[in-house]
N, C-alpha and C. Protein backbone atom coordinates (compact mmCIF):
# COMPACT_ATOMS: atom_id res chain seq x y z
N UNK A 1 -2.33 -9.81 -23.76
CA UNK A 1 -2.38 -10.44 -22.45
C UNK A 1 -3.37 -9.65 -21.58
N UNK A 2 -4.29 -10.38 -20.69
CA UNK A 2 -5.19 -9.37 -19.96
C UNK A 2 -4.61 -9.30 -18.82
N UNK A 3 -4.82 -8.07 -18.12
CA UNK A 3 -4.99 -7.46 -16.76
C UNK A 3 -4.73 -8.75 -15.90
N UNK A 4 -5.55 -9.47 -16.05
CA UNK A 4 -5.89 -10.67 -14.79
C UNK A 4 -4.30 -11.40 -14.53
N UNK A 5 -4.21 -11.40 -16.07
CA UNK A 5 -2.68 -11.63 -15.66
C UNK A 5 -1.27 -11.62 -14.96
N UNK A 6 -0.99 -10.15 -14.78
CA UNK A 6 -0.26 -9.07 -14.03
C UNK A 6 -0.97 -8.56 -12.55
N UNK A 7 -2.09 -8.43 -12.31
CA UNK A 7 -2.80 -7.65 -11.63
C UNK A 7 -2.36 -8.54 -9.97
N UNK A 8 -2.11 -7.58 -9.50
CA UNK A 8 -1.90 -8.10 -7.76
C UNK A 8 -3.31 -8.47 -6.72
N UNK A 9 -3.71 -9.23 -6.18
CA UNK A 9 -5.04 -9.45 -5.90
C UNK A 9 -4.68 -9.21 -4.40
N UNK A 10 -3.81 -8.66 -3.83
CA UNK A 10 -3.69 -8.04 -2.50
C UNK A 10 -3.02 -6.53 -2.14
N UNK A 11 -4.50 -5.98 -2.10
CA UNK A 11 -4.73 -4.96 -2.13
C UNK A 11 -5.75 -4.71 -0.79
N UNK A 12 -5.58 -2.92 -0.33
CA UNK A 12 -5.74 -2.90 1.07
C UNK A 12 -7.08 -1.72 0.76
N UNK A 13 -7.99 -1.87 1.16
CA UNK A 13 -9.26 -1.36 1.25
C UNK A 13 -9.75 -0.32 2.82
N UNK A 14 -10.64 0.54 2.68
CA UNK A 14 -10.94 1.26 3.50
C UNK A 14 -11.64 2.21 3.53
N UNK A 15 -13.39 2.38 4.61
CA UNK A 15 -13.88 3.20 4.14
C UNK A 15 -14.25 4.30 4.05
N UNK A 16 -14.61 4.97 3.30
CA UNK A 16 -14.68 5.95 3.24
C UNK A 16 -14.99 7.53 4.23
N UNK A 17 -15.91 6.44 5.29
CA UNK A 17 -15.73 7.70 6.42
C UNK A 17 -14.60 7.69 7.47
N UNK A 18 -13.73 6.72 7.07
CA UNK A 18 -12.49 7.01 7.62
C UNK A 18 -11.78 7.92 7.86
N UNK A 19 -10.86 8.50 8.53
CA UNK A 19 -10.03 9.64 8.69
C UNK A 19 -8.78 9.55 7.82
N UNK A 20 -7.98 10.40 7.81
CA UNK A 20 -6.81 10.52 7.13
C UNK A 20 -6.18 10.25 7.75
N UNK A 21 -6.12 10.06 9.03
CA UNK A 21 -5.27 9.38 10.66
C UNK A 21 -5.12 8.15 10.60
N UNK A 22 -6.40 7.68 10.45
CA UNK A 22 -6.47 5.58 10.67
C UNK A 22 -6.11 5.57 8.84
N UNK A 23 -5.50 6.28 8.12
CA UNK A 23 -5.89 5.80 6.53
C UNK A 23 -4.08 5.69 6.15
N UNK A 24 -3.54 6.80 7.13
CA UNK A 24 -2.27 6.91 7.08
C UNK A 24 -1.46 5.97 7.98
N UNK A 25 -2.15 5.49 9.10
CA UNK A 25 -1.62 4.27 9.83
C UNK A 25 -1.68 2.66 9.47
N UNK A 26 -2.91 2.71 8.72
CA UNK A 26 -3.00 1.81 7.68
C UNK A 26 -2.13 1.80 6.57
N UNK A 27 -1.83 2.82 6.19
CA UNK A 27 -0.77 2.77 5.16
C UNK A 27 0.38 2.04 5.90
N UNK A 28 0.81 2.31 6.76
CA UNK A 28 2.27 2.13 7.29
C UNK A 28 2.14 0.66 7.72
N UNK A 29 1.28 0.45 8.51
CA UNK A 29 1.02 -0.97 9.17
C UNK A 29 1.18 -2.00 7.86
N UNK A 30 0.30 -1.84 6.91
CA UNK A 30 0.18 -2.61 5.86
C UNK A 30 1.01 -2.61 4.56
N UNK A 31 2.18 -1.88 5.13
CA UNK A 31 3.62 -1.02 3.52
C UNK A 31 2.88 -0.96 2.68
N UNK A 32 2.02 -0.42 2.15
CA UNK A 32 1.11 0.18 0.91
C UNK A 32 1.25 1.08 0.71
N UNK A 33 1.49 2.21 -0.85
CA UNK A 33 0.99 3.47 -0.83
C UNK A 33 -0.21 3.87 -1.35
N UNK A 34 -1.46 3.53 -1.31
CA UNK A 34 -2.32 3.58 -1.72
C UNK A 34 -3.59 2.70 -0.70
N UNK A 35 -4.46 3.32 -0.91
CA UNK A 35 -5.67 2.60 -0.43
C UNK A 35 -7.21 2.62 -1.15
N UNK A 36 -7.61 1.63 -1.74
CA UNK A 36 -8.73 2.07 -2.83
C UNK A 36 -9.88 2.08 -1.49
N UNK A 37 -10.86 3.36 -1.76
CA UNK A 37 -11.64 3.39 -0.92
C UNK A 37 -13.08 3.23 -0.96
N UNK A 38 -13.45 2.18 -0.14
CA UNK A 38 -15.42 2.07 -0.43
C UNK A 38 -16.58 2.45 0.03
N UNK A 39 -17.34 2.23 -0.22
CA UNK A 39 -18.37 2.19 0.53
C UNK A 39 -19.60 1.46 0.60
N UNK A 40 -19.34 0.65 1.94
CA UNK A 40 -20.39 -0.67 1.35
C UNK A 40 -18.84 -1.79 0.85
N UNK A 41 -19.25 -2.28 0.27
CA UNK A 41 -18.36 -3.30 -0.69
C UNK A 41 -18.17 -2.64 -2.11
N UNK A 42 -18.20 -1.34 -2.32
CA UNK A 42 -18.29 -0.96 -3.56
C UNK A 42 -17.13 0.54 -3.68
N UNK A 43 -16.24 -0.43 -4.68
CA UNK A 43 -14.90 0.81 -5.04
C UNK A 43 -15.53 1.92 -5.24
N UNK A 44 -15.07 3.52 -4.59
CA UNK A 44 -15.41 4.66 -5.25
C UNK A 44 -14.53 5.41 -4.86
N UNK A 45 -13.64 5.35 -4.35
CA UNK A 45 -12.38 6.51 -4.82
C UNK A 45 -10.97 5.53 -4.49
N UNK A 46 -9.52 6.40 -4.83
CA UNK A 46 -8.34 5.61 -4.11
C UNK A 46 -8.08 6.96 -3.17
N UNK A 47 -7.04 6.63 -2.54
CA UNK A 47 -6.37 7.58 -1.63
C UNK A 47 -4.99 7.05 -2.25
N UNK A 48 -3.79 8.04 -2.32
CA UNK A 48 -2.16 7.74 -2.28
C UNK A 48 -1.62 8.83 -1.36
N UNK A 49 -0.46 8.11 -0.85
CA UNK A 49 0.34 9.14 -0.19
C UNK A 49 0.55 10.31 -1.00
N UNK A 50 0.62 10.79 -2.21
CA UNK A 50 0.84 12.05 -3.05
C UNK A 50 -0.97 12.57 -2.35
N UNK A 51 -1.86 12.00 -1.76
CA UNK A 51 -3.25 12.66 -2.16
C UNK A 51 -2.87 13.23 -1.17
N UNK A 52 -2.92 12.58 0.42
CA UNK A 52 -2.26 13.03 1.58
C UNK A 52 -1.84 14.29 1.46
N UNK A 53 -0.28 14.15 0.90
CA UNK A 53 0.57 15.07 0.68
C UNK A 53 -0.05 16.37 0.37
N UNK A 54 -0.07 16.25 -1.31
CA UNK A 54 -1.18 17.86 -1.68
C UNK A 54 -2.26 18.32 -1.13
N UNK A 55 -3.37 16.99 -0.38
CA UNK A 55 -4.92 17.63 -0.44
C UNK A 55 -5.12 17.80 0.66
N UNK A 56 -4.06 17.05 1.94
CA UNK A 56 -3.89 17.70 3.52
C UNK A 56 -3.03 17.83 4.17
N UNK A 57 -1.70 17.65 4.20
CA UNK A 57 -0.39 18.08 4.56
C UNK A 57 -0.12 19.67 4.21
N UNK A 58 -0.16 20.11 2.43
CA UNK A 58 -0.05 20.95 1.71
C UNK A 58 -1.24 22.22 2.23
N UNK A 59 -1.99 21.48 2.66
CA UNK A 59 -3.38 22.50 2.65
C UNK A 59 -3.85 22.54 3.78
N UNK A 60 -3.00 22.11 5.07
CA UNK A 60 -2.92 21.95 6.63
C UNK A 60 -4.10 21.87 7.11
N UNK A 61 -4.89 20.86 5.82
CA UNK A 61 -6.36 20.48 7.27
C UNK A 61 -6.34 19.14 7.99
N UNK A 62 -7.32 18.96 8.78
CA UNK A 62 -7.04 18.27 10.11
C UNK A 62 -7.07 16.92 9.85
N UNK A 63 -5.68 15.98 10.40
CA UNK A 63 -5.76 14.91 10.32
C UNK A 63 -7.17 13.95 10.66
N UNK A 64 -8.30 14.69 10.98
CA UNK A 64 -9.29 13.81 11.28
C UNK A 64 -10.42 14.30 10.07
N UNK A 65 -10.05 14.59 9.10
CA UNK A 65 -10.64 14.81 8.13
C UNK A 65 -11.34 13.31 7.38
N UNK A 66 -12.58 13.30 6.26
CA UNK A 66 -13.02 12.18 6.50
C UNK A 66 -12.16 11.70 4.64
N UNK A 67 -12.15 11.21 4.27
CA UNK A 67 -11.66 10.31 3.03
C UNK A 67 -12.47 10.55 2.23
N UNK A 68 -13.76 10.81 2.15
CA UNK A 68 -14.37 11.12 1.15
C UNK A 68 -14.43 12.72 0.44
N UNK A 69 -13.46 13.19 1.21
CA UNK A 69 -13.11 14.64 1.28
C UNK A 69 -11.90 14.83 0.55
N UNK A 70 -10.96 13.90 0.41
CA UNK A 70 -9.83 14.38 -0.21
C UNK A 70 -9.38 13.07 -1.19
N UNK A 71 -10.16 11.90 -0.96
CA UNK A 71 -10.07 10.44 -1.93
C UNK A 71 -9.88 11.21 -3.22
N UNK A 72 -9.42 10.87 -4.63
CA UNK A 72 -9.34 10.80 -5.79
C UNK A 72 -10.23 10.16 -6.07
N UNK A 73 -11.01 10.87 -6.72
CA UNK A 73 -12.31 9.82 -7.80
C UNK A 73 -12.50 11.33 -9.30
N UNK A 74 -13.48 10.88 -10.02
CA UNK A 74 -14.12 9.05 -9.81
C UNK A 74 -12.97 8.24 -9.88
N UNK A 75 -13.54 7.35 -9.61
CA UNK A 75 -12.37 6.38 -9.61
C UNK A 75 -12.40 5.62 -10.88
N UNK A 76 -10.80 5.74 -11.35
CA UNK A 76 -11.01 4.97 -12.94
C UNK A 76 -10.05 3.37 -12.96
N UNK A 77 -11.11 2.12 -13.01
CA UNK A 77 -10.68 1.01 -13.19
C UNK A 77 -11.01 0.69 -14.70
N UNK A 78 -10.60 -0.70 -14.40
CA UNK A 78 -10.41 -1.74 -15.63
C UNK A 78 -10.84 -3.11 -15.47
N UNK A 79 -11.03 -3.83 -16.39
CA UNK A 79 -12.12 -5.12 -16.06
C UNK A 79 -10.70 -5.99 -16.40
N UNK A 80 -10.60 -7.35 -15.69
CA UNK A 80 -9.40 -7.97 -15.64
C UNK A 80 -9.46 -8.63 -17.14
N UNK A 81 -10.25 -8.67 -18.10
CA UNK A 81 -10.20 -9.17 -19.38
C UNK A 81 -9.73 -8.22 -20.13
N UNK A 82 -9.89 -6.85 -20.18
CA UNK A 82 -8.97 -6.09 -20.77
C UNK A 82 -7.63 -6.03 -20.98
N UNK A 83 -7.09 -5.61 -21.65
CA UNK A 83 -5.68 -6.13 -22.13
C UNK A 83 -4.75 -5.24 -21.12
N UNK A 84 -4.02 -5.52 -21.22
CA UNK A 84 -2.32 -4.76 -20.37
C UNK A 84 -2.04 -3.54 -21.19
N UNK A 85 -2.10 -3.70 -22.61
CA UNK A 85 -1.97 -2.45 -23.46
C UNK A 85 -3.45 -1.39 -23.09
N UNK A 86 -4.21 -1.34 -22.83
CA UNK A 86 -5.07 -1.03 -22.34
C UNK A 86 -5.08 0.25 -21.24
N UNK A 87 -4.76 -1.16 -20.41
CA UNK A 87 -4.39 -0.77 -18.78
C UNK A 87 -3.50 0.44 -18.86
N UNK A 88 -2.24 0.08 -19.58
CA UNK A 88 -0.86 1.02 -19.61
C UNK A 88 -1.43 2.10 -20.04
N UNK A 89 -2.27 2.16 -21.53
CA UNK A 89 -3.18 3.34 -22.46
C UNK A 89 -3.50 4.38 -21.21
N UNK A 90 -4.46 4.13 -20.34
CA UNK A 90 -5.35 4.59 -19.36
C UNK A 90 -4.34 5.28 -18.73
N UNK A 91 -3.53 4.44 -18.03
CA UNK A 91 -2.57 4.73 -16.90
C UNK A 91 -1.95 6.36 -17.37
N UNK A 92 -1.44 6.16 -18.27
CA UNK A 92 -0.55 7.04 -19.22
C UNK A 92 -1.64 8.64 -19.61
N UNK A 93 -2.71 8.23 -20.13
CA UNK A 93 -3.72 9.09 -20.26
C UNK A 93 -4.02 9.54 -19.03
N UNK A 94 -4.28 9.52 -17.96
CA UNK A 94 -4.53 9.98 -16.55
C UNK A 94 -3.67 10.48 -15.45
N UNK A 95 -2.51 10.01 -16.27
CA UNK A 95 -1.03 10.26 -15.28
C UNK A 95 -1.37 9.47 -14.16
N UNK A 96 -1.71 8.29 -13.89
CA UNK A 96 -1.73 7.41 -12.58
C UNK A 96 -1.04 6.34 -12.69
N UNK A 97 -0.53 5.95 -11.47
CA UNK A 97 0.24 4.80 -11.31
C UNK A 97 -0.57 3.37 -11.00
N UNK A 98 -2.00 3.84 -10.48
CA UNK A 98 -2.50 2.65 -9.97
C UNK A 98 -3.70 2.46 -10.46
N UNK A 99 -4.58 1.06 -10.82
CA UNK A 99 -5.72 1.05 -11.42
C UNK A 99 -6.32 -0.35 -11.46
N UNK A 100 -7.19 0.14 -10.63
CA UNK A 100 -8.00 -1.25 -9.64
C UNK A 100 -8.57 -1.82 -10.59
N UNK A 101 -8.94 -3.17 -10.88
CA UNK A 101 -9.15 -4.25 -11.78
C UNK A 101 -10.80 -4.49 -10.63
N UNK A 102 -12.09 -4.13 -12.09
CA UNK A 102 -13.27 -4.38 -11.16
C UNK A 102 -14.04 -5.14 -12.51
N UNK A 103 -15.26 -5.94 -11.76
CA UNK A 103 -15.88 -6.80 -12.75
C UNK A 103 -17.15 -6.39 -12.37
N UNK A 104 -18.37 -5.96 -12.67
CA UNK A 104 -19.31 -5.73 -12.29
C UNK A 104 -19.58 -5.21 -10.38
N UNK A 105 -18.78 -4.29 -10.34
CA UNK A 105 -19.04 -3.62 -9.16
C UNK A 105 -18.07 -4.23 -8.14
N UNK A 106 -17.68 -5.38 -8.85
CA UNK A 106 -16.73 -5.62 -7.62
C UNK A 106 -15.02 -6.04 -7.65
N UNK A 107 -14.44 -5.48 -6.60
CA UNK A 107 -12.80 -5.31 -6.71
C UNK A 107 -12.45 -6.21 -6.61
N UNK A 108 -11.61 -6.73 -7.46
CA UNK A 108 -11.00 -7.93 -7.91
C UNK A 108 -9.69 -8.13 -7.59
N UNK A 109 -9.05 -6.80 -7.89
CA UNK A 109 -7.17 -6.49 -7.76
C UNK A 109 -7.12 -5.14 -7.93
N UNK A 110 -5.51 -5.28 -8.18
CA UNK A 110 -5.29 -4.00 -8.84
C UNK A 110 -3.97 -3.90 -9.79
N UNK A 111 -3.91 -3.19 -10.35
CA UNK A 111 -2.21 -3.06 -11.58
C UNK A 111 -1.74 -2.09 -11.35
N UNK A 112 -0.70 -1.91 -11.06
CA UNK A 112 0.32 -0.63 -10.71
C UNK A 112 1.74 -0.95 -11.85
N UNK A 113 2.37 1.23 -11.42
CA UNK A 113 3.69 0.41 -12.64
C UNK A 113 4.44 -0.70 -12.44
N UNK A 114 4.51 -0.71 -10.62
CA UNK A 114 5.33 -1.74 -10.33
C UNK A 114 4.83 -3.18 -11.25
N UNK A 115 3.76 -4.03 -10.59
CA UNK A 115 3.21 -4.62 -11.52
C UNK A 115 3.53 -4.57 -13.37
N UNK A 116 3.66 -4.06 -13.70
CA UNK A 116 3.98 -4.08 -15.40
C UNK A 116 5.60 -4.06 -15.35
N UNK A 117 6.62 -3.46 -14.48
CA UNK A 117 8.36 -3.26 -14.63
C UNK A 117 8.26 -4.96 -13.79
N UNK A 118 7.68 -5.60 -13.14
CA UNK A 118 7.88 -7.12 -12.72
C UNK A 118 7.55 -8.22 -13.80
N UNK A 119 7.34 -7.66 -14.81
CA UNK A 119 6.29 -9.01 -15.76
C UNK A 119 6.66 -7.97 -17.27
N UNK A 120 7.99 -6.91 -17.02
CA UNK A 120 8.85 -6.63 -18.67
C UNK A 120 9.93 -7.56 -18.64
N UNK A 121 10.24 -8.85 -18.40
CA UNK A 121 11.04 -9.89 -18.84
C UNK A 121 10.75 -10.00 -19.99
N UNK A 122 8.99 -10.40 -20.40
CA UNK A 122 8.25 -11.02 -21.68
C UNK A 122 8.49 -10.20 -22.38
N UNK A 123 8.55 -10.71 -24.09
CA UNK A 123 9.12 -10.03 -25.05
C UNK A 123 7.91 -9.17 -25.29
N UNK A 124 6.65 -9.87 -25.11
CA UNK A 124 5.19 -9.35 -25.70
C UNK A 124 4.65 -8.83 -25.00
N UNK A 125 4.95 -8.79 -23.54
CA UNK A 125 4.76 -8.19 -22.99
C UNK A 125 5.13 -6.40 -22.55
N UNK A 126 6.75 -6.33 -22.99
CA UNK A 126 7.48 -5.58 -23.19
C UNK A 126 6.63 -4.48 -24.70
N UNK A 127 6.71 -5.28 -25.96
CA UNK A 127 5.80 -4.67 -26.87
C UNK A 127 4.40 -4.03 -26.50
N UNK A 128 3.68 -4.86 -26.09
CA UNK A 128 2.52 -4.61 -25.82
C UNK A 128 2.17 -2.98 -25.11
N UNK A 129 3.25 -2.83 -24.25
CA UNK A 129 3.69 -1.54 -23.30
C UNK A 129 4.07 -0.71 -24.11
N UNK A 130 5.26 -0.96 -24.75
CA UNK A 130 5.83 0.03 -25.57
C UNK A 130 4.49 0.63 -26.98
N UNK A 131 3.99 0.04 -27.19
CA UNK A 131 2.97 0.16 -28.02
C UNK A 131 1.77 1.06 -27.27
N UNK A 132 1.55 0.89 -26.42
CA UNK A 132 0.39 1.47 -25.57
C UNK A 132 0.86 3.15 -25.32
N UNK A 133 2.75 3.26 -25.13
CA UNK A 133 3.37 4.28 -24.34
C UNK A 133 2.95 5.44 -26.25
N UNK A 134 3.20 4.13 -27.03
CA UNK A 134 3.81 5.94 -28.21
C UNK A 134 2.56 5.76 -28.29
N UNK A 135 1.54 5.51 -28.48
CA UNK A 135 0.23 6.04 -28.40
C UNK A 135 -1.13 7.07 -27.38
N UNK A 136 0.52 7.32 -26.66
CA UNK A 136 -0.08 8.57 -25.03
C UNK A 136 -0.12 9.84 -25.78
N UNK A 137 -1.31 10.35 -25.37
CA UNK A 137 -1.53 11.60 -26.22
C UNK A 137 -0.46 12.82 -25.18
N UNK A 138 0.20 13.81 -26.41
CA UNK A 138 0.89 14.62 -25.89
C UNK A 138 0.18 15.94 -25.59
């Protein structure tokens, strides 16, 4: 099953010379934990509340710090034709929860775990996961 399938296509964007102030009020305004961040129209890092947490809460620099300073990159997506076993592969290999669905430069969606525990009803779908999980390198 591909990506396109599962993948949530509302997702909250923001750029990169943003602050960690308007990035964290955006979070709240919009219940998101995450924000994939651009520049231009073009994905290049995410932000999550864990980035917050460790890379300026933890390390007490100034809420007006800019996003391109503490964003997570590179940023690692997936093309929505790629499979779900795939997706999960990656996820698992990187330790991330979230992973923006891009097609030639441009953001399409995104797949999170939530996303994959909403759509383990399917039997093959369920396999497909479990198959992807014993193949996470230890």
């Amino acid at each position: 099953m591909p990506v396109k399938n599962i993948m949530s296509m509302s997702l909250v964007t923001i750029g990169r010379d943003q602050t960690i102030l308007e990035a964290a009020k955006m979070m709240e305004i919009k219940k998101v934990g995450s924000l994939v961040v651009t520049s231009g129209s073009s994905p290049v890092g995410i932000l999550t509340e864990r980035d917050i947490v460790r890379k300026v809460i933890a390390q007490e620099k100034p809420l007006d710090i800019h996003l391109s300073l503490v964003m997570s990159t590179p940023l690692l997506t997936i093309d929505p034709e790629d499979s779900i076993t795939d997706a999960a592969g990656k996820m698992m290999k990187h330790k991330i929860r979230r992973l923006p669905v891009v097609r030639n430069g441009e953001l399409l969606g995104i797949v999170t775990t939530t996303d994959f525990s909403k759509h383990l009803a399917g039997n093959n779908i369920t396999e497909e996961i479990l198959k992807a999980m014993s193949r996470r390198p230890r």
